[in-house]
PDB file of N, CA and C in Angstrom:
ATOM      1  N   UNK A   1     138.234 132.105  83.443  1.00  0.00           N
ATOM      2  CA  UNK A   1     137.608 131.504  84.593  1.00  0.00           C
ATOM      3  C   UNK A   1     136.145 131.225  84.296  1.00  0.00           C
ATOM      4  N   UNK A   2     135.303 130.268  84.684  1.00  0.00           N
ATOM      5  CA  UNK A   2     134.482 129.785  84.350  1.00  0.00           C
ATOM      6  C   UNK A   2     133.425 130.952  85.826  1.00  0.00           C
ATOM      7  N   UNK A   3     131.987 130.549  85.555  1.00  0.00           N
ATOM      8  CA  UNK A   3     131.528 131.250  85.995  1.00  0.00           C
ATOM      9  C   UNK A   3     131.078 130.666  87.551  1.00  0.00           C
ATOM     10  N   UNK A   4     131.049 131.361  88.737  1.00  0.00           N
ATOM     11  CA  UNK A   4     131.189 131.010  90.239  1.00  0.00           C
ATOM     12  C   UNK A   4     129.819 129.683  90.484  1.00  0.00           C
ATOM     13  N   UNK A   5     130.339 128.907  91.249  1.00  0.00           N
ATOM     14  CA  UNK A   5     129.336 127.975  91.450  1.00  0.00           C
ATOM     15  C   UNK A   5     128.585 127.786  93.086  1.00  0.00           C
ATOM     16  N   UNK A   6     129.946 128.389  93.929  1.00  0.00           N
ATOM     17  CA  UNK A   6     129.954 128.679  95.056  1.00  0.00           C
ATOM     18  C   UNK A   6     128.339 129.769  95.537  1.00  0.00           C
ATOM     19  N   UNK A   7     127.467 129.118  96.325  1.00  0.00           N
ATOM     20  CA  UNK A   7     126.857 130.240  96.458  1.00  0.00           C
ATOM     21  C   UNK A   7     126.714 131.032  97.410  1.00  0.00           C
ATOM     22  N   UNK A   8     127.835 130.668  97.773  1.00  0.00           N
ATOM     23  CA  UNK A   8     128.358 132.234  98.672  1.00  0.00           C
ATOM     24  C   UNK A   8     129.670 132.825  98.526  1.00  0.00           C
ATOM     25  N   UNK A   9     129.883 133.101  97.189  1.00  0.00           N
ATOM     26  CA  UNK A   9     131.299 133.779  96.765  1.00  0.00           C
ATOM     27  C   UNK A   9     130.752 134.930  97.157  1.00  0.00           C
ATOM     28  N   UNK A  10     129.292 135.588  96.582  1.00  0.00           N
ATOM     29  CA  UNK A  10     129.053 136.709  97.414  1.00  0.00           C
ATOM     30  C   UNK A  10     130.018 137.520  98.576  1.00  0.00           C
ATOM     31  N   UNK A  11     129.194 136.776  99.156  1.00  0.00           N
ATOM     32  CA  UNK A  11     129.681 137.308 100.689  1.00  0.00           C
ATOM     33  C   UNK A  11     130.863 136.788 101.085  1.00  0.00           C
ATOM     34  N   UNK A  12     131.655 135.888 100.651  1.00  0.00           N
ATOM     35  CA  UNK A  12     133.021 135.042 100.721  1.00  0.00           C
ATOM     36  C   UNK A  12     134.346 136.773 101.264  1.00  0.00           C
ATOM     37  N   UNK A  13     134.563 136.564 102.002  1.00  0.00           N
ATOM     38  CA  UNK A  13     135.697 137.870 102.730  1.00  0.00           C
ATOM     39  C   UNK A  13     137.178 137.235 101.978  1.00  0.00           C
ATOM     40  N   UNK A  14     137.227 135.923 101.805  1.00  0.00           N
ATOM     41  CA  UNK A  14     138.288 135.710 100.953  1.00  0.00           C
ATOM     42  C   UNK A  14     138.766 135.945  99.719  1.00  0.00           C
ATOM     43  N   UNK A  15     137.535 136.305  99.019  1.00  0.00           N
ATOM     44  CA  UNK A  15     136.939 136.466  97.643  1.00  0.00           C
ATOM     45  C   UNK A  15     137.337 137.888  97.189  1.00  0.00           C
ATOM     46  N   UNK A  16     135.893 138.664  98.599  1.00  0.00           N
ATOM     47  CA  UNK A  16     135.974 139.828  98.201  1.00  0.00           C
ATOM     48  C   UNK A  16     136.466 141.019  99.218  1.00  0.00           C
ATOM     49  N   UNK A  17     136.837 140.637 100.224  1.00  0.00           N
ATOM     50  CA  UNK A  17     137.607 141.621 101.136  1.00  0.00           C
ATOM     51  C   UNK A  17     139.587 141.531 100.641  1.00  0.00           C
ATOM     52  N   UNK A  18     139.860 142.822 100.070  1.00  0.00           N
ATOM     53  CA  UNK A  18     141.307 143.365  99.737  1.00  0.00           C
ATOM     54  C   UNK A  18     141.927 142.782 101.188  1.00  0.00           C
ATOM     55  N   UNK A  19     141.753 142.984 101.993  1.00  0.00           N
ATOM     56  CA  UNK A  19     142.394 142.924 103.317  1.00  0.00           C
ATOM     57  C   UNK A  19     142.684 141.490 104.246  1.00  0.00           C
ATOM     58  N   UNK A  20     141.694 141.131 103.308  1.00  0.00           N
ATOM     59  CA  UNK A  20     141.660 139.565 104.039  1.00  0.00           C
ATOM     60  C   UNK A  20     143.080 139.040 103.981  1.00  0.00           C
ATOM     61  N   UNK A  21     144.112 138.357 104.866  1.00  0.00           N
ATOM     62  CA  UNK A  21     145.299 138.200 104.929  1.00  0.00           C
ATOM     63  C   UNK A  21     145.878 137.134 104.569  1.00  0.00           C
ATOM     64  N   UNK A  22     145.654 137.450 102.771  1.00  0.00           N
ATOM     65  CA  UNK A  22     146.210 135.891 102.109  1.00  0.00           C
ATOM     66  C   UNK A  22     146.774 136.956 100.795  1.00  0.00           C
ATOM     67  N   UNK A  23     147.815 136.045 100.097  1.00  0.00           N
ATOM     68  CA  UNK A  23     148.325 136.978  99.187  1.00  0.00           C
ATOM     69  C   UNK A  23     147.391 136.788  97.856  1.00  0.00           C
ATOM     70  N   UNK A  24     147.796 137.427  97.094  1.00  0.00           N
ATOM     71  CA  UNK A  24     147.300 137.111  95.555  1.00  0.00           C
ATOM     72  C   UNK A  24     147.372 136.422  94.921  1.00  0.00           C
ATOM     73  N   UNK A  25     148.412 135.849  94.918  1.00  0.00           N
ATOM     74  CA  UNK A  25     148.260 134.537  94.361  1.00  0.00           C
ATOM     75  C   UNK A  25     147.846 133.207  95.175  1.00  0.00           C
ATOM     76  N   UNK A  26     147.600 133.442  96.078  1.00  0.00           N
ATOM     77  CA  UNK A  26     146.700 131.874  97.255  1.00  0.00           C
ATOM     78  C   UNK A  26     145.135 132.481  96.954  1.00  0.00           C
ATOM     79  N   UNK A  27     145.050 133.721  96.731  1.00  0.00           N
ATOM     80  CA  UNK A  27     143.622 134.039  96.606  1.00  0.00           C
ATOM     81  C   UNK A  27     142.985 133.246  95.512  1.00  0.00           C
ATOM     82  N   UNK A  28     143.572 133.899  94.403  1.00  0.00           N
ATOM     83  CA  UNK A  28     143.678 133.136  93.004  1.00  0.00           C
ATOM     84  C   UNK A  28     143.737 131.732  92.891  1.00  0.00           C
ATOM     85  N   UNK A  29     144.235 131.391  93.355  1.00  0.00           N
ATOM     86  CA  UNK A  29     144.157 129.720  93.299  1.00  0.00           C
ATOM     87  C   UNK A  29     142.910 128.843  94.092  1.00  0.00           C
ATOM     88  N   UNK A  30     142.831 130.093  95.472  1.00  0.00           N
ATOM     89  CA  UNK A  30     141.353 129.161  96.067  1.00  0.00           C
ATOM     90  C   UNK A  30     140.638 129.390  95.317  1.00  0.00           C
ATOM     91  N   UNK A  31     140.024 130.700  94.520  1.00  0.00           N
ATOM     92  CA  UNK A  31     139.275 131.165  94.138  1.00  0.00           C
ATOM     93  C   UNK A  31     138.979 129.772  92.549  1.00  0.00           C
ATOM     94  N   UNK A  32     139.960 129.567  91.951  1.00  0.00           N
ATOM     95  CA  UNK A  32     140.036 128.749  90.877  1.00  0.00           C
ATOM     96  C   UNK A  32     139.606 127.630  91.476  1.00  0.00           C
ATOM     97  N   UNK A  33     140.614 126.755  92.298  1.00  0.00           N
ATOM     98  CA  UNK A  33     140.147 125.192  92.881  1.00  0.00           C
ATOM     99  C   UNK A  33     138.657 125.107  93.587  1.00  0.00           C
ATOM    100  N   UNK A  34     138.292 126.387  94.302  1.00  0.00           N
ATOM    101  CA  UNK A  34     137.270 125.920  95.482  1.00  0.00           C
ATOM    102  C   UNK A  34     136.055 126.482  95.046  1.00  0.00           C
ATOM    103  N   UNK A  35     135.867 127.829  94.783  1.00  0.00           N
ATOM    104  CA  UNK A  35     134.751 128.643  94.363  1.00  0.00           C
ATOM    105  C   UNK A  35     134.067 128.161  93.232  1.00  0.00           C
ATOM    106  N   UNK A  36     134.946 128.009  91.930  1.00  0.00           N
ATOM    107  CA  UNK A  36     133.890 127.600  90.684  1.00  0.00           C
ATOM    108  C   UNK A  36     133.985 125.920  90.740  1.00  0.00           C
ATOM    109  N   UNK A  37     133.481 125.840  89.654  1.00  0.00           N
ATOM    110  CA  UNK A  37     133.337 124.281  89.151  1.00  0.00           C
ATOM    111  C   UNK A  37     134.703 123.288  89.242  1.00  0.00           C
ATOM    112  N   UNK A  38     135.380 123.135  89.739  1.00  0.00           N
ATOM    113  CA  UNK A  38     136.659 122.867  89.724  1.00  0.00           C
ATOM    114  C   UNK A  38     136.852 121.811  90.712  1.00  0.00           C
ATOM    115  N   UNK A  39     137.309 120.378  90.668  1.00  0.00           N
ATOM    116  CA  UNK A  39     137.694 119.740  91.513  1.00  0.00           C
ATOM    117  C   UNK A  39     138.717 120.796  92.590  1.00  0.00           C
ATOM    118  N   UNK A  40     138.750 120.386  93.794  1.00  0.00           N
ATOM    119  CA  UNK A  40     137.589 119.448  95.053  1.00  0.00           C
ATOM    120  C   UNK A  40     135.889 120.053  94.669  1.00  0.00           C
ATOM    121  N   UNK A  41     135.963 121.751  94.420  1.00  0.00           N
ATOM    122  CA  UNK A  41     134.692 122.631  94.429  1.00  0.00           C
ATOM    123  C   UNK A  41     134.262 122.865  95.772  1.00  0.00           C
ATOM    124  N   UNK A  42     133.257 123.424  95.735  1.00  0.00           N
ATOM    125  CA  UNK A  42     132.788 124.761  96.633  1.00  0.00           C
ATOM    126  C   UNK A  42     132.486 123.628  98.012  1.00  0.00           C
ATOM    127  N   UNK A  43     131.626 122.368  97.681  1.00  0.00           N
ATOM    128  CA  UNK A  43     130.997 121.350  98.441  1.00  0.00           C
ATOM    129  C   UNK A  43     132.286 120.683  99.466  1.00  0.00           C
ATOM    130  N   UNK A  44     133.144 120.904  99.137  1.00  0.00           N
ATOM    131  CA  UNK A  44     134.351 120.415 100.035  1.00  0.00           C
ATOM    132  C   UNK A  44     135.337 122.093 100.922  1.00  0.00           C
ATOM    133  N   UNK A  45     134.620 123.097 100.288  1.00  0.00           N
ATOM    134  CA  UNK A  45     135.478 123.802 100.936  1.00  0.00           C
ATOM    135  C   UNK A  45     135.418 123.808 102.256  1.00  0.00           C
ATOM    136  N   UNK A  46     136.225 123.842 103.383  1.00  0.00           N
ATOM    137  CA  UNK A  46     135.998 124.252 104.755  1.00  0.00           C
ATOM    138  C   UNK A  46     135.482 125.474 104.784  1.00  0.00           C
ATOM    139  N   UNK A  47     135.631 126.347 104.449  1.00  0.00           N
ATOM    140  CA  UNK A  47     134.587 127.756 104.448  1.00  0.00           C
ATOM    141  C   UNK A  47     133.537 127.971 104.141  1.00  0.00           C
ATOM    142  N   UNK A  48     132.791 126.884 102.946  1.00  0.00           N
ATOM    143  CA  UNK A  48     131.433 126.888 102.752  1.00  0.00           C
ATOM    144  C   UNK A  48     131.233 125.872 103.983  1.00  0.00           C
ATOM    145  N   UNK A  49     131.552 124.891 104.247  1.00  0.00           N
ATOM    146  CA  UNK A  49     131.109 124.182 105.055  1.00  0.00           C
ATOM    147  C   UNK A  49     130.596 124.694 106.744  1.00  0.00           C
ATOM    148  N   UNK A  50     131.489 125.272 107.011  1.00  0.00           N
ATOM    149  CA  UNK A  50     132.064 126.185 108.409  1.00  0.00           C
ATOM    150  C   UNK A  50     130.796 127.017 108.115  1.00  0.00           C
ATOM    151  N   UNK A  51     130.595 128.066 107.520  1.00  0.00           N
ATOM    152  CA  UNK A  51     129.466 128.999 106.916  1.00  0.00           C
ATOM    153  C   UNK A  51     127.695 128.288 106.961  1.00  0.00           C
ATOM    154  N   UNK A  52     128.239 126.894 106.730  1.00  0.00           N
ATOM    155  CA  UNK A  52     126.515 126.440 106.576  1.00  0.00           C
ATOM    156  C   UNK A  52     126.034 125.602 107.849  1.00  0.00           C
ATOM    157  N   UNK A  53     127.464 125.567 108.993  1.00  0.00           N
ATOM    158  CA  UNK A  53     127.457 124.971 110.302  1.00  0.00           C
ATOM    159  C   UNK A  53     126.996 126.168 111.318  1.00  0.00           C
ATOM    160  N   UNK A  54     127.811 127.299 111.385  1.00  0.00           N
ATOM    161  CA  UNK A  54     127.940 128.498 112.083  1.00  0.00           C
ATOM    162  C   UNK A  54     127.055 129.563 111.399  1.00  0.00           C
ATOM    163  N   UNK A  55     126.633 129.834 110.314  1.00  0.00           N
ATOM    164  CA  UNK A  55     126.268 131.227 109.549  1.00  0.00           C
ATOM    165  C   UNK A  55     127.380 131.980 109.783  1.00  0.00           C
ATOM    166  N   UNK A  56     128.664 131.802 109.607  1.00  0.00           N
ATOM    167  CA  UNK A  56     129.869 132.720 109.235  1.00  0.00           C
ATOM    168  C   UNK A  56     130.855 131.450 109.487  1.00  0.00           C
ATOM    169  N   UNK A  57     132.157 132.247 109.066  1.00  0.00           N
ATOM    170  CA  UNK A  57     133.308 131.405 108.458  1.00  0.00           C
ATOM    171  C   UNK A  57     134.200 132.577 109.122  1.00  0.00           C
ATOM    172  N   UNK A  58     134.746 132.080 110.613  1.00  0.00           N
ATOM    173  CA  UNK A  58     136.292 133.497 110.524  1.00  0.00           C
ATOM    174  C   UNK A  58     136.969 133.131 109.376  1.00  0.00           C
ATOM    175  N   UNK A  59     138.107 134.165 109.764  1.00  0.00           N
ATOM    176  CA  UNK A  59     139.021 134.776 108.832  1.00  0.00           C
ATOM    177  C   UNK A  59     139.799 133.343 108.900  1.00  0.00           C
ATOM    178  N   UNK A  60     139.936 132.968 110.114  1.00  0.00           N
ATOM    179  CA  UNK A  60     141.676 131.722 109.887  1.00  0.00           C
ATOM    180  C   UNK A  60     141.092 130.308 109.120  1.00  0.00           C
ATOM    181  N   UNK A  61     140.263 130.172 108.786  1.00  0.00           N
ATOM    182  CA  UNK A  61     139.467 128.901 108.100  1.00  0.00           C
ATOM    183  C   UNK A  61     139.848 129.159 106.756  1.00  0.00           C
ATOM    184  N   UNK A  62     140.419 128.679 106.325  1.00  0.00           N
ATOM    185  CA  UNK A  62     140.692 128.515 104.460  1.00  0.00           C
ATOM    186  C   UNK A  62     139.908 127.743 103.728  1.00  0.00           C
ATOM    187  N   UNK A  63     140.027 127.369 102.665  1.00  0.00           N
ATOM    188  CA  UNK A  63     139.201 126.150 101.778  1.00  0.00           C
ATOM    189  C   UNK A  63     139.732 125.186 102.527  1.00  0.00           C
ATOM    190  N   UNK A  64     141.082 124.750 102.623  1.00  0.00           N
ATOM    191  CA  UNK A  64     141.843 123.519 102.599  1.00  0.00           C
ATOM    192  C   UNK A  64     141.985 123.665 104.102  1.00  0.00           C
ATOM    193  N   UNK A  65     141.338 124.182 105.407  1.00  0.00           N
ATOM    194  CA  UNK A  65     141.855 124.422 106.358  1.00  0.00           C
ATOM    195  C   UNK A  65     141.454 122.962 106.913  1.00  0.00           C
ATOM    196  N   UNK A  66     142.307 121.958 107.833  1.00  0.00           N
ATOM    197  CA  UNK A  66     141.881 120.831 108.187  1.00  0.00           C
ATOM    198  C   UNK A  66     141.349 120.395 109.646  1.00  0.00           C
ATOM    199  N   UNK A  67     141.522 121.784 110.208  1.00  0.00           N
ATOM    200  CA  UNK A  67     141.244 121.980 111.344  1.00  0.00           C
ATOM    201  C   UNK A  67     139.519 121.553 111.990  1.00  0.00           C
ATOM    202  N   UNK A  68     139.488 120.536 112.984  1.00  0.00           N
ATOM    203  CA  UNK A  68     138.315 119.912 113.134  1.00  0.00           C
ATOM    204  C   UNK A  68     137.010 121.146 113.574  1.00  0.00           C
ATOM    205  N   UNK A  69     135.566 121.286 113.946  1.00  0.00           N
ATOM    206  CA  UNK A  69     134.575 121.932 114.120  1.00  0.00           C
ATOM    207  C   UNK A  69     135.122 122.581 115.434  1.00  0.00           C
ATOM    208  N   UNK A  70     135.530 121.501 116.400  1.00  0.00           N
ATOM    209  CA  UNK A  70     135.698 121.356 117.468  1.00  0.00           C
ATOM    210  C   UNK A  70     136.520 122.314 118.323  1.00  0.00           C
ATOM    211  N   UNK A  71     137.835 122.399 117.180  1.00  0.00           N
ATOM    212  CA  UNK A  71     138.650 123.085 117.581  1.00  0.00           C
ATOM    213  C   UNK A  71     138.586 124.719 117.389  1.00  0.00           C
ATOM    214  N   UNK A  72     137.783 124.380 115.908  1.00  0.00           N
ATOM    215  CA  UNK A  72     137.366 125.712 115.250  1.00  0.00           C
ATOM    216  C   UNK A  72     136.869 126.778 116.483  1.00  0.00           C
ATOM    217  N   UNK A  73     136.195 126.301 117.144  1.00  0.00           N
ATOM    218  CA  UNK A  73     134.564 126.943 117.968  1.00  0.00           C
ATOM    219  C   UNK A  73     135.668 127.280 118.713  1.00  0.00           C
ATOM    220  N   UNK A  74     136.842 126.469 119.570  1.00  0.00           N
ATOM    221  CA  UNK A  74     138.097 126.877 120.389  1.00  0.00           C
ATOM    222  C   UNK A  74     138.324 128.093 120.625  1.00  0.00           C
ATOM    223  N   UNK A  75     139.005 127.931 119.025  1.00  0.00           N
ATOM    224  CA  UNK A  75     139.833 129.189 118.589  1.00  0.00           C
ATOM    225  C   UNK A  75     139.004 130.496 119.439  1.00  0.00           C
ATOM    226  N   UNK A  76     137.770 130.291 117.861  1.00  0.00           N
ATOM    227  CA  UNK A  76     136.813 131.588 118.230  1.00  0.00           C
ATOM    228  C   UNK A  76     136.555 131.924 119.743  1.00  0.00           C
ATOM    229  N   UNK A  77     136.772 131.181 120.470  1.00  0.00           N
ATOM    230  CA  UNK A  77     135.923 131.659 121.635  1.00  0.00           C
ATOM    231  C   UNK A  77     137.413 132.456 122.572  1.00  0.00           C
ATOM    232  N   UNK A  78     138.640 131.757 122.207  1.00  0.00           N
ATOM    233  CA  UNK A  78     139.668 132.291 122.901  1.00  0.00           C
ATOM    234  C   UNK A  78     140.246 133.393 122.203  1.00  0.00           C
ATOM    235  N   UNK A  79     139.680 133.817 120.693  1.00  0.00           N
ATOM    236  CA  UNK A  79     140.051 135.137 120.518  1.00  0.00           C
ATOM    237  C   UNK A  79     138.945 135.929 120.985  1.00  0.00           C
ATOM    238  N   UNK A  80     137.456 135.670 121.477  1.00  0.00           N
ATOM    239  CA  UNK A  80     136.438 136.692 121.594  1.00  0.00           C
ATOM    240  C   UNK A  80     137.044 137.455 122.765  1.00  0.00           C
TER     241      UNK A  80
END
């Protein structure tokens, strides 16, 4: 694996939380396509994106999640 380009793999809960509720191998693969240098990359993920809109990214937002801002804020507010 090439080295992270993402600059917030850091703090990324997908990355680095065990618990986060995706298996090992979907981890592995975002982690490959979205985090490092890798077409689409970090600049298209919905989670960096979501993260630099909000200052956090819930849990149900993936890289590839296609779900609009709009709806996003929804969600959150009907699980608070």
């Amino acid at each position: 694996m090439s080295d992270p380009c993402c600059p917030n793999i850091d703090g990324c809960k997908l990355v680095n939380d065990p618990e986060f509720p995706i298996d090992e191998i979907s981890r592995e693969r975002y982690i490959e396509s979205w985090c490092h240098g890798c077409t689409p990359g970090y600049e298209t993920c919905r989670r960096f994106i979501i993260s630099k809109t909000l200052h956090f990214c819930p849990d149900f937002v993936l890289p590839d999640t296609s779900t609009p801002l709009d709806e996003i804020l929804d969600r959150i507010e009907t699980e608070s």
